[in-house]
C-alpha atoms as a PDB file:
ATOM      1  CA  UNK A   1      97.180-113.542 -57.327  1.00  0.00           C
ATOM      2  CA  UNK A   2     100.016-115.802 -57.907  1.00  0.00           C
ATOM      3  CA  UNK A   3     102.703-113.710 -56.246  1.00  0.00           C
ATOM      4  CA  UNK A   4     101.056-112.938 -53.059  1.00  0.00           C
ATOM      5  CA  UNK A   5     102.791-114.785 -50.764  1.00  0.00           C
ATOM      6  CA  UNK A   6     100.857-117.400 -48.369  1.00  0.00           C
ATOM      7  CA  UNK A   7     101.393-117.279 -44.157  1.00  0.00           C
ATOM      8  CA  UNK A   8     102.737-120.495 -44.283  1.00  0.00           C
ATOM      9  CA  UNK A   9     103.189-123.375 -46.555  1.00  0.00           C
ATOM     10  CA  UNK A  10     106.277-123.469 -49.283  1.00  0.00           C
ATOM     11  CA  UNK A  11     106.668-120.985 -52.094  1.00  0.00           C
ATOM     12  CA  UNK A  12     108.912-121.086 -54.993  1.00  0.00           C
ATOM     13  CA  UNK A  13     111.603-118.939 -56.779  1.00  0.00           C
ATOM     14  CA  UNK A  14     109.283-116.810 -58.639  1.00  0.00           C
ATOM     15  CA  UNK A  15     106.779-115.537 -55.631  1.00  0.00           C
ATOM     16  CA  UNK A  16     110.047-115.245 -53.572  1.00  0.00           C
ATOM     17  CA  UNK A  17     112.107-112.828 -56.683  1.00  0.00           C
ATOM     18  CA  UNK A  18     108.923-110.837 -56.491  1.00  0.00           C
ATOM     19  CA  UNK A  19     108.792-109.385 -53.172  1.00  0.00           C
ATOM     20  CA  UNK A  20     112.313-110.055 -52.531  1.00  0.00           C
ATOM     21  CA  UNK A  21     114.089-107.528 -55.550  1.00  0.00           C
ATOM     22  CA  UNK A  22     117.336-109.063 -56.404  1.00  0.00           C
ATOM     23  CA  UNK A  23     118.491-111.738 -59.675  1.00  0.00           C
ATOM     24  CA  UNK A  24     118.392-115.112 -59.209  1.00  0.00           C
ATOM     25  CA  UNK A  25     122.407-115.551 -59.114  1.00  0.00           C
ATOM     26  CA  UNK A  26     121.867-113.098 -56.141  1.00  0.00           C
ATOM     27  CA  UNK A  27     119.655-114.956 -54.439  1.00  0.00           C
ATOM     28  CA  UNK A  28     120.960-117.907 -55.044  1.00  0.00           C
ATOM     29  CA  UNK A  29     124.807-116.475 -53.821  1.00  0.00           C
ATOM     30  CA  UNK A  30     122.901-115.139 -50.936  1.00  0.00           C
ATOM     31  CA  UNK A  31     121.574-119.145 -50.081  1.00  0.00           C
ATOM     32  CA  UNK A  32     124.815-120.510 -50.403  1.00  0.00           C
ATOM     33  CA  UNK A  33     126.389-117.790 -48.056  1.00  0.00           C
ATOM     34  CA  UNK A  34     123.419-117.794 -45.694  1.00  0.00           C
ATOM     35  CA  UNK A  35     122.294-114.496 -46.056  1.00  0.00           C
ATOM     36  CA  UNK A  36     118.247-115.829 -46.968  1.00  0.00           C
ATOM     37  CA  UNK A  37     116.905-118.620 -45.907  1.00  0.00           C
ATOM     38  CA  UNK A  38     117.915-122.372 -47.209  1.00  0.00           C
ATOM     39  CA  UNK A  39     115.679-124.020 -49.698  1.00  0.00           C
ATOM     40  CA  UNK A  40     113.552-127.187 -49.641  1.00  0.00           C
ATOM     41  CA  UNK A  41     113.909-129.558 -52.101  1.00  0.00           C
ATOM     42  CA  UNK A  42     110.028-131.186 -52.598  1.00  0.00           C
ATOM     43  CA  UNK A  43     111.317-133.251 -55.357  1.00  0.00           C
ATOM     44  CA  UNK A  44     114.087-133.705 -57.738  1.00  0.00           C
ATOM     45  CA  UNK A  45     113.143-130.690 -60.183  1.00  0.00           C
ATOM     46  CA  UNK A  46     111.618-128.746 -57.410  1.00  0.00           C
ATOM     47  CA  UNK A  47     112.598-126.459 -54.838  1.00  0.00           C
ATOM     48  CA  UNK A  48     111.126-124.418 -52.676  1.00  0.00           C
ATOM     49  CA  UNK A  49     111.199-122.055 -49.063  1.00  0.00           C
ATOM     50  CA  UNK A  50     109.019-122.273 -46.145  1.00  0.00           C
ATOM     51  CA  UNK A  51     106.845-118.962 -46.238  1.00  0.00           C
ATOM     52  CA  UNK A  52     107.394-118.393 -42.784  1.00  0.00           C
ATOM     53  CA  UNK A  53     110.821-117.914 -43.883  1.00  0.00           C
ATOM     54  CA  UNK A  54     110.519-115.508 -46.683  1.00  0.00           C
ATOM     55  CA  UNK A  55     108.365-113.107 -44.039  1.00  0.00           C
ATOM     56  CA  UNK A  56     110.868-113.407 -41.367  1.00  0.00           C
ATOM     57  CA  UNK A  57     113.285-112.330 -44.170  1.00  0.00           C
ATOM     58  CA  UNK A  58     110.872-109.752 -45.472  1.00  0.00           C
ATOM     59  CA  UNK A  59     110.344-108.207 -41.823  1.00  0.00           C
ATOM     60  CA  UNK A  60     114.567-108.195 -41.684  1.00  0.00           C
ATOM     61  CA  UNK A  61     115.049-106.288 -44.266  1.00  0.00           C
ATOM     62  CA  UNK A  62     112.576-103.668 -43.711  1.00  0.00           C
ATOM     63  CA  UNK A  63     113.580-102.927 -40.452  1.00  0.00           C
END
């Protein structure tokens, strides 16, 4: 399954918007503020989040 999100390793926008329920101006307003984690940038048309991150954040907001 594509959105299941790995332990660790990088994912991208997409696996993060689906566990994670907000737009993408909202997440990306939330990066710039530093409400979620910052991104990665693998390569000039690619970005991307640690996984580790997106649990930690996951965890956060559930409790």
């Amino acid at each position: 399954m594509q959105n299941q999100l790995p332990k660790t390793g990088f994912v991208r926008l997409p696996q993060v918007l689906a566990h994670i329920p907000v737009s993408r101006s909202a997440w990306w307003n939330g990066v710039k503020s530093g409400k979620y984690p910052a991104s990665i940038k693998i390569s000039e048309n690619t970005t991307a989040w640690k996984a580790e991150d997106i649990h930690a954040l996951i965890a956060k907001l559930a409790g």
